[in-house]
C-alpha atoms as a PDB file:
ATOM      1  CA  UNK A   1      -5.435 -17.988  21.273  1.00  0.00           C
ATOM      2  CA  UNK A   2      -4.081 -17.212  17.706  1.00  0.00           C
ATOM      3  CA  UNK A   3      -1.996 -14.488  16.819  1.00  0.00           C
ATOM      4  CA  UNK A   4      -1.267 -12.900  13.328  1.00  0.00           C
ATOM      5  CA  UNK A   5       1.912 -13.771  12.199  1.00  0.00           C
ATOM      6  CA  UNK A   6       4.383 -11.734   9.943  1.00  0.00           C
ATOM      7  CA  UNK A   7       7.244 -13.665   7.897  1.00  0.00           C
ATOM      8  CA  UNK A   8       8.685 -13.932   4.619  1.00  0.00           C
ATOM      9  CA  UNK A   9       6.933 -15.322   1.942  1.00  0.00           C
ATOM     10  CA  UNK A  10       7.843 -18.599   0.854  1.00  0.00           C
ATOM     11  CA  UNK A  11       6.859 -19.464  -3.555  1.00  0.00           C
ATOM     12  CA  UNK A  12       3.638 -21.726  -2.330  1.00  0.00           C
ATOM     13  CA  UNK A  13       2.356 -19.188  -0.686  1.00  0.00           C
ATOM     14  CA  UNK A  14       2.085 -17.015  -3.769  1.00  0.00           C
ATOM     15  CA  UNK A  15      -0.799 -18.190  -5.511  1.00  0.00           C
ATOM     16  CA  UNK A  16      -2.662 -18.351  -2.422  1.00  0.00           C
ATOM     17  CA  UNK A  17      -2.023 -14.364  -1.691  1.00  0.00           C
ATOM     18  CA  UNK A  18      -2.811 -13.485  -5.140  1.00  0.00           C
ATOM     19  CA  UNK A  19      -5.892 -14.606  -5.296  1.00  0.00           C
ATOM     20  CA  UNK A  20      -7.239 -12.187  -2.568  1.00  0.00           C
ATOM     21  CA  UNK A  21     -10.096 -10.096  -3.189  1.00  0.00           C
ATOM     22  CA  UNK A  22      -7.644  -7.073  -3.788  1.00  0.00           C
ATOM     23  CA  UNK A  23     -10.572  -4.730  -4.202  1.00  0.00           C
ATOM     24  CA  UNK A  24     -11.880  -2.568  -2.095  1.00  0.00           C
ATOM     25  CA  UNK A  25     -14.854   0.062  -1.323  1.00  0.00           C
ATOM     26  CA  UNK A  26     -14.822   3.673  -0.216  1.00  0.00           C
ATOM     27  CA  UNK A  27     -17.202   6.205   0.835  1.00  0.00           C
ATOM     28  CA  UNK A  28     -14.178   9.114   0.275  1.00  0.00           C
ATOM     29  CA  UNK A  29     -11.409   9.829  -2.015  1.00  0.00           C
ATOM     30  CA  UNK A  30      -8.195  12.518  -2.209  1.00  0.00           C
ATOM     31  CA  UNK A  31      -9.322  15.037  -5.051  1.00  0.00           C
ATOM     32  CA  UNK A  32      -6.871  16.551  -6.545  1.00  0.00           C
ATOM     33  CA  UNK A  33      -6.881  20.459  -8.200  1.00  0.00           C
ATOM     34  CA  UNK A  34      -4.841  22.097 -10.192  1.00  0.00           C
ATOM     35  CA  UNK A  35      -4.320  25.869 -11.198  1.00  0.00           C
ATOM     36  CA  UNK A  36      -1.760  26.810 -12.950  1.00  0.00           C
ATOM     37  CA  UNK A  37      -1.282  30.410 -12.584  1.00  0.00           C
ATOM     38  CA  UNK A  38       1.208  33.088 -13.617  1.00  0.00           C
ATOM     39  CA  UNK A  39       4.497  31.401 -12.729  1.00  0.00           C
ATOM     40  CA  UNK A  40       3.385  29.014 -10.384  1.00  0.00           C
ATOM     41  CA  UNK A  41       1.566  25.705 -10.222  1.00  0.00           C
ATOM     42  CA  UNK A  42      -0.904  25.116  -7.502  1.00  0.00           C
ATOM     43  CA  UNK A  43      -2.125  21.358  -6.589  1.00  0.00           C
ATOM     44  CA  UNK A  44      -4.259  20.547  -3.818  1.00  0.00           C
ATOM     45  CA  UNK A  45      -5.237  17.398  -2.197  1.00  0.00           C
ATOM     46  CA  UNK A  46      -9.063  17.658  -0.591  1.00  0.00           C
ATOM     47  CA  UNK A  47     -10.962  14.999   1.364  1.00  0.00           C
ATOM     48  CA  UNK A  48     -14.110  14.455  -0.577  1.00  0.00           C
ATOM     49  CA  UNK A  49     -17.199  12.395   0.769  1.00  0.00           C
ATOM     50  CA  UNK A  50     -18.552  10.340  -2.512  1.00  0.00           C
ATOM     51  CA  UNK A  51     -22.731  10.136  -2.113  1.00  0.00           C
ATOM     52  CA  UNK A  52     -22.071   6.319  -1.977  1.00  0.00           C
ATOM     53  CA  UNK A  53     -19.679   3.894  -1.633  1.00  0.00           C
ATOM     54  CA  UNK A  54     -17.816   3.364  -4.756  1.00  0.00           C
ATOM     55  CA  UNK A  55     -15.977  -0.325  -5.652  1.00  0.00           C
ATOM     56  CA  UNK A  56     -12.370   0.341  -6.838  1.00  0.00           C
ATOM     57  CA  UNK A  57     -10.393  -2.315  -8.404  1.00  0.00           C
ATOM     58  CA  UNK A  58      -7.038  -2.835  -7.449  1.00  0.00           C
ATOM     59  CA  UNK A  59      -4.763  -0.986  -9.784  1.00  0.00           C
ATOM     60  CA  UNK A  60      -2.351  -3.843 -11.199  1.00  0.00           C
ATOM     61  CA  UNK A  61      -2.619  -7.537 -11.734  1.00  0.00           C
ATOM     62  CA  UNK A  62      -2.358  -9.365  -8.777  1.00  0.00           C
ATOM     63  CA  UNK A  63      -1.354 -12.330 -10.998  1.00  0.00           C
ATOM     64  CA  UNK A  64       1.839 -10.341 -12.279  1.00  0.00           C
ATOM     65  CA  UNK A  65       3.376 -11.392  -8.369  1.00  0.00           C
ATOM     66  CA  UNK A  66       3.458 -14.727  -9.857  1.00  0.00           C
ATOM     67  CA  UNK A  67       6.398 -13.917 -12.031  1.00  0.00           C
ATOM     68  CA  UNK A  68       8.267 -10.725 -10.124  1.00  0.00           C
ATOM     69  CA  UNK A  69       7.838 -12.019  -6.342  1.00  0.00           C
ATOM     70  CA  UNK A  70      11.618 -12.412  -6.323  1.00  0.00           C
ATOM     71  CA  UNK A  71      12.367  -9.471  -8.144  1.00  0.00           C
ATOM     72  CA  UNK A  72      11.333  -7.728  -4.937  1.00  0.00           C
ATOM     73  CA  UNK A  73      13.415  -6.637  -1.852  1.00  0.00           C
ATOM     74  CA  UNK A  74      11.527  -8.906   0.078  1.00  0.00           C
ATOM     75  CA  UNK A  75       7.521 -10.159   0.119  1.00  0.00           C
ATOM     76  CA  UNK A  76       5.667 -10.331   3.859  1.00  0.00           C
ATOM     77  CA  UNK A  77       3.093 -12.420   4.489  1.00  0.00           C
ATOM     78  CA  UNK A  78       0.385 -12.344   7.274  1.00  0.00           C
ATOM     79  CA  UNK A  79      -0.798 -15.400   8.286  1.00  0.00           C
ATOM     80  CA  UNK A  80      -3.968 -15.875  11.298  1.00  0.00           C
ATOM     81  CA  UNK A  81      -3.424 -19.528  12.425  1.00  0.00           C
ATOM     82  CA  UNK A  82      -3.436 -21.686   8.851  1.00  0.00           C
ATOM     83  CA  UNK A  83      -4.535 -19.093   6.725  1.00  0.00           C
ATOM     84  CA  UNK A  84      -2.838 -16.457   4.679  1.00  0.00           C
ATOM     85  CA  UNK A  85      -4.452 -12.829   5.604  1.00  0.00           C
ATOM     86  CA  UNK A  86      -2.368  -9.997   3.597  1.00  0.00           C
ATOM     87  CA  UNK A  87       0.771  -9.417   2.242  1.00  0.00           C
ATOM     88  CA  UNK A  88       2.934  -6.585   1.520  1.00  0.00           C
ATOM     89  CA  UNK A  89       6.218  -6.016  -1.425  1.00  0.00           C
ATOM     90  CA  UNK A  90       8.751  -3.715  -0.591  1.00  0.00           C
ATOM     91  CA  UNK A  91      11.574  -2.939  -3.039  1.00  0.00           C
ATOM     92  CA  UNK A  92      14.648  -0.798  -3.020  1.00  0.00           C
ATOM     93  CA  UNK A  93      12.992   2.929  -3.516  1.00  0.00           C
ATOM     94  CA  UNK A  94      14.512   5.206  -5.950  1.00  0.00           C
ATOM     95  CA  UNK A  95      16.196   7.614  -3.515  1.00  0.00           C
ATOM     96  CA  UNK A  96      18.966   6.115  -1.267  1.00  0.00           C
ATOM     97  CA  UNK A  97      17.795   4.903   2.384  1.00  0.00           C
ATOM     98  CA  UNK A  98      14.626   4.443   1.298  1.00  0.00           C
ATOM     99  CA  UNK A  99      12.473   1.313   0.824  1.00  0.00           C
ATOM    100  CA  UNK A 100       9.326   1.480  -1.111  1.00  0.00           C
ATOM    101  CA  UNK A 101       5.694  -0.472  -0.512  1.00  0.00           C
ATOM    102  CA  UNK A 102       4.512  -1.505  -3.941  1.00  0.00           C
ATOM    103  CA  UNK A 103       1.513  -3.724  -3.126  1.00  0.00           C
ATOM    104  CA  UNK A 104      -0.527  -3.829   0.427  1.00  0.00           C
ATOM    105  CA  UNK A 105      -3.384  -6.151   0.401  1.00  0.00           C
ATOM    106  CA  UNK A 106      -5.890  -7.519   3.113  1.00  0.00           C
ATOM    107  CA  UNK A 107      -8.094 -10.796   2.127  1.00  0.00           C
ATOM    108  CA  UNK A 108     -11.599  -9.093   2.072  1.00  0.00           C
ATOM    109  CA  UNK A 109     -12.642 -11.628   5.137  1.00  0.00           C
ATOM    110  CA  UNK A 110      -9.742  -9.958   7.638  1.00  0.00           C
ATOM    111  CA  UNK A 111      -9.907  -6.539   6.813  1.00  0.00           C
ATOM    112  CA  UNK A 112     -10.085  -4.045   9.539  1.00  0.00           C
ATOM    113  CA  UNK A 113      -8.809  -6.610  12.263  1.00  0.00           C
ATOM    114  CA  UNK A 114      -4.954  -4.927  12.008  1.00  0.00           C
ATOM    115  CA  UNK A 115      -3.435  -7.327   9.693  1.00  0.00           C
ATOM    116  CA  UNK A 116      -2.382  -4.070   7.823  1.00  0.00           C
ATOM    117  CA  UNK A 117      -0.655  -2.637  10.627  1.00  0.00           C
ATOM    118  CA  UNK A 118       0.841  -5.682  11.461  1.00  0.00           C
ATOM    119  CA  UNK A 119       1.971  -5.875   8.086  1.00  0.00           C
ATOM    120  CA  UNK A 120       3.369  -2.239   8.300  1.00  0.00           C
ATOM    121  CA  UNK A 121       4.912  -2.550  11.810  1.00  0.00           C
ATOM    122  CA  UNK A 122       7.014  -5.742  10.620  1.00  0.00           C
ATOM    123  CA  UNK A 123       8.064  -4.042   7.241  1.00  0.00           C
ATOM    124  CA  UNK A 124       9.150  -0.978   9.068  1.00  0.00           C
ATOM    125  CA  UNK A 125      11.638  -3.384  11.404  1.00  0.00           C
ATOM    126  CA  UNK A 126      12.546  -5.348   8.022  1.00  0.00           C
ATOM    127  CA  UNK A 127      13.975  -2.052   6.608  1.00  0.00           C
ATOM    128  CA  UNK A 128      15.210  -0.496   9.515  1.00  0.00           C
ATOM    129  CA  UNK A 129      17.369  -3.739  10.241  1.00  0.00           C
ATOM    130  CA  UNK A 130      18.816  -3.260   6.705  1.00  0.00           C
ATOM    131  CA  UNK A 131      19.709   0.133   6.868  1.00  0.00           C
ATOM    132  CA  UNK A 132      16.954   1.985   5.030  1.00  0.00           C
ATOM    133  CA  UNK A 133      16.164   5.127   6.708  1.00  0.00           C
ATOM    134  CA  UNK A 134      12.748   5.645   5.408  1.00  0.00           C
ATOM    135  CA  UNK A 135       9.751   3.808   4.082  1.00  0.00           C
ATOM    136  CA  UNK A 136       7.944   4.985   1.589  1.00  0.00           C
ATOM    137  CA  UNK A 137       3.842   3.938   0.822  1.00  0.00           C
ATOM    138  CA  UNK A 138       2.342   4.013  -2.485  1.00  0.00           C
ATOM    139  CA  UNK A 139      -1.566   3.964  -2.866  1.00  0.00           C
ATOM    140  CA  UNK A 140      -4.409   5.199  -5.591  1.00  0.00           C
ATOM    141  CA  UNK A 141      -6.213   8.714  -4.702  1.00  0.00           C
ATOM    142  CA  UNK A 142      -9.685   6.182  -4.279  1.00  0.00           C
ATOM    143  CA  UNK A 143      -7.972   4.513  -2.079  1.00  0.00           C
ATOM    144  CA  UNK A 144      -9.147   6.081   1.427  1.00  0.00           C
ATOM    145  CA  UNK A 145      -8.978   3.238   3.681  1.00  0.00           C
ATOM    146  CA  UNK A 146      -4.999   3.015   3.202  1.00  0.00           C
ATOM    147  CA  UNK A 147      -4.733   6.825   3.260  1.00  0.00           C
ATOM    148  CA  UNK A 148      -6.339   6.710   6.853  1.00  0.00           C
ATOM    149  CA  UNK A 149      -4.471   3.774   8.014  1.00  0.00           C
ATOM    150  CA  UNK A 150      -0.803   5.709   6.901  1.00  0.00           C
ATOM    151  CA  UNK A 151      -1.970   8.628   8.296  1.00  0.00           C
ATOM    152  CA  UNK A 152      -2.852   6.826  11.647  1.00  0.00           C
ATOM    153  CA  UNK A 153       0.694   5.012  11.687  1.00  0.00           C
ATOM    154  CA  UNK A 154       2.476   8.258  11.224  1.00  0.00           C
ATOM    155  CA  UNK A 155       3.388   8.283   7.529  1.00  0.00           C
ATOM    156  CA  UNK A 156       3.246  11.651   6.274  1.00  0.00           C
ATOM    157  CA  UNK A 157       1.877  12.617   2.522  1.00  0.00           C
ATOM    158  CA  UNK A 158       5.023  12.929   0.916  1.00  0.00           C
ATOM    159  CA  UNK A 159       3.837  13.502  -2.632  1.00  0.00           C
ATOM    160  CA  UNK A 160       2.277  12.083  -6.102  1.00  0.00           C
ATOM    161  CA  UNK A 161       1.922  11.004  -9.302  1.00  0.00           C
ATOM    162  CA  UNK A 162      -0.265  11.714 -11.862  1.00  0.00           C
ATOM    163  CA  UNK A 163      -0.784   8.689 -14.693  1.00  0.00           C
ATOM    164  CA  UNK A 164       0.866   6.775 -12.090  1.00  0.00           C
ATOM    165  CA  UNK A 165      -1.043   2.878 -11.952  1.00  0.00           C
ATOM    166  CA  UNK A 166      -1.484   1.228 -15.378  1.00  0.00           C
ATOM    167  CA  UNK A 167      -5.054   2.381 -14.802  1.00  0.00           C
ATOM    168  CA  UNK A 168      -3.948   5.900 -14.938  1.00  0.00           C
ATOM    169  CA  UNK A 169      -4.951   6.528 -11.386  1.00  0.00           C
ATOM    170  CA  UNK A 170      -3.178   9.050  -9.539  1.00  0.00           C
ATOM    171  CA  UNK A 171      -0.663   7.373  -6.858  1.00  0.00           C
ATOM    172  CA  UNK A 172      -0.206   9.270  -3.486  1.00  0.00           C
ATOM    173  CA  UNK A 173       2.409   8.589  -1.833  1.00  0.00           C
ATOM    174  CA  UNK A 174       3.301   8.528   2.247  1.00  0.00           C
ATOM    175  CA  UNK A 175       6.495   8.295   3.816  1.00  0.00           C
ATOM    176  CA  UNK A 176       7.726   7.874   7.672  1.00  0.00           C
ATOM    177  CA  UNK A 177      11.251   7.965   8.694  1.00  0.00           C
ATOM    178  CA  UNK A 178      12.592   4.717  10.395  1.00  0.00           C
END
């Protein structure tokens, strides 16, 4: 029987991974409101059910891995026998302790078989063995199916960004102490 696989990404594996369908659909997003009252500032995340399923576009180049994959901390790769599955980046976050998840992405054809989590699960013992004390997950508001999946493995909504993706998506972002 094969087994998913989790290792360290090696530079022929690159343009293999990038070419993943990095899209994705969604039925719900995170909507965000804002008041901004006398001397405070209210924002509020709500679950909101879209009347259909919306296509979102990944929100960076894929391609751009080709030239920064070894600018990162360290690139995963999932692999299901042969074939590359997923891949996750993780670089050095921007508090100390803390590594950050850039890019998570699933090939289209082995989504929702936990290549994800298996992806997650072997970053958080990748940081954990090199000291970082938490790991932190970026995503887009549209981007429900990776909101549920943190949520499920215990990250906790930690905050966002507005403008965030060169889109100018709004980035949530999850966090879960290693």
């Amino acid at each position: 029987m094969t087994e998913l696989r989790v290792r360290q990404a090696i530079s022929s594996d690159i343009s293999e991974i990038v070419a993943f369908d990095h899209g994705y659909s969604t039925d719900h997003v995170w909507q965000m409101g804002f008041q901004n009252g006398q001397g405070e500032v209210e924002v509020r995340f709500r679950e909101v059910r879209l009347p259909r399923p919306m296509r979102v576009r990944y929100p960076r180049q894929p391609e751009a891995l080709i030239d920064s994959w070894t600018e990162k901390q360290v690139v995963l790769v999932a692999e299901f026998g042969e074939t590359r599955t997923g891949y996750l980046t993780i670089i050095a976050g921007p508090s100390p302790g803390s590594a950050w998840i850039t890019d998570l992405a699933v090939d289209l054809r082995h989504r929702r078989q936990g290549h994800a989590s298996g992806l997650l699960q072997t970053a958080r013992v990748w940081a954990g063995e090199r000291g970082y004390r938490r790991l932190f997950l970026e995503m887009q508001s549209k981007n429900f199916p990776a909101i549920a999946l943190a949520r499920k493995l215990g990250f906790s909504f930690s905050g966002y960004s507005d403008h965030y993706f060169p889109d100018g998506d709004i980035a949530l972002f999850f966090v879960q102490d290693i």
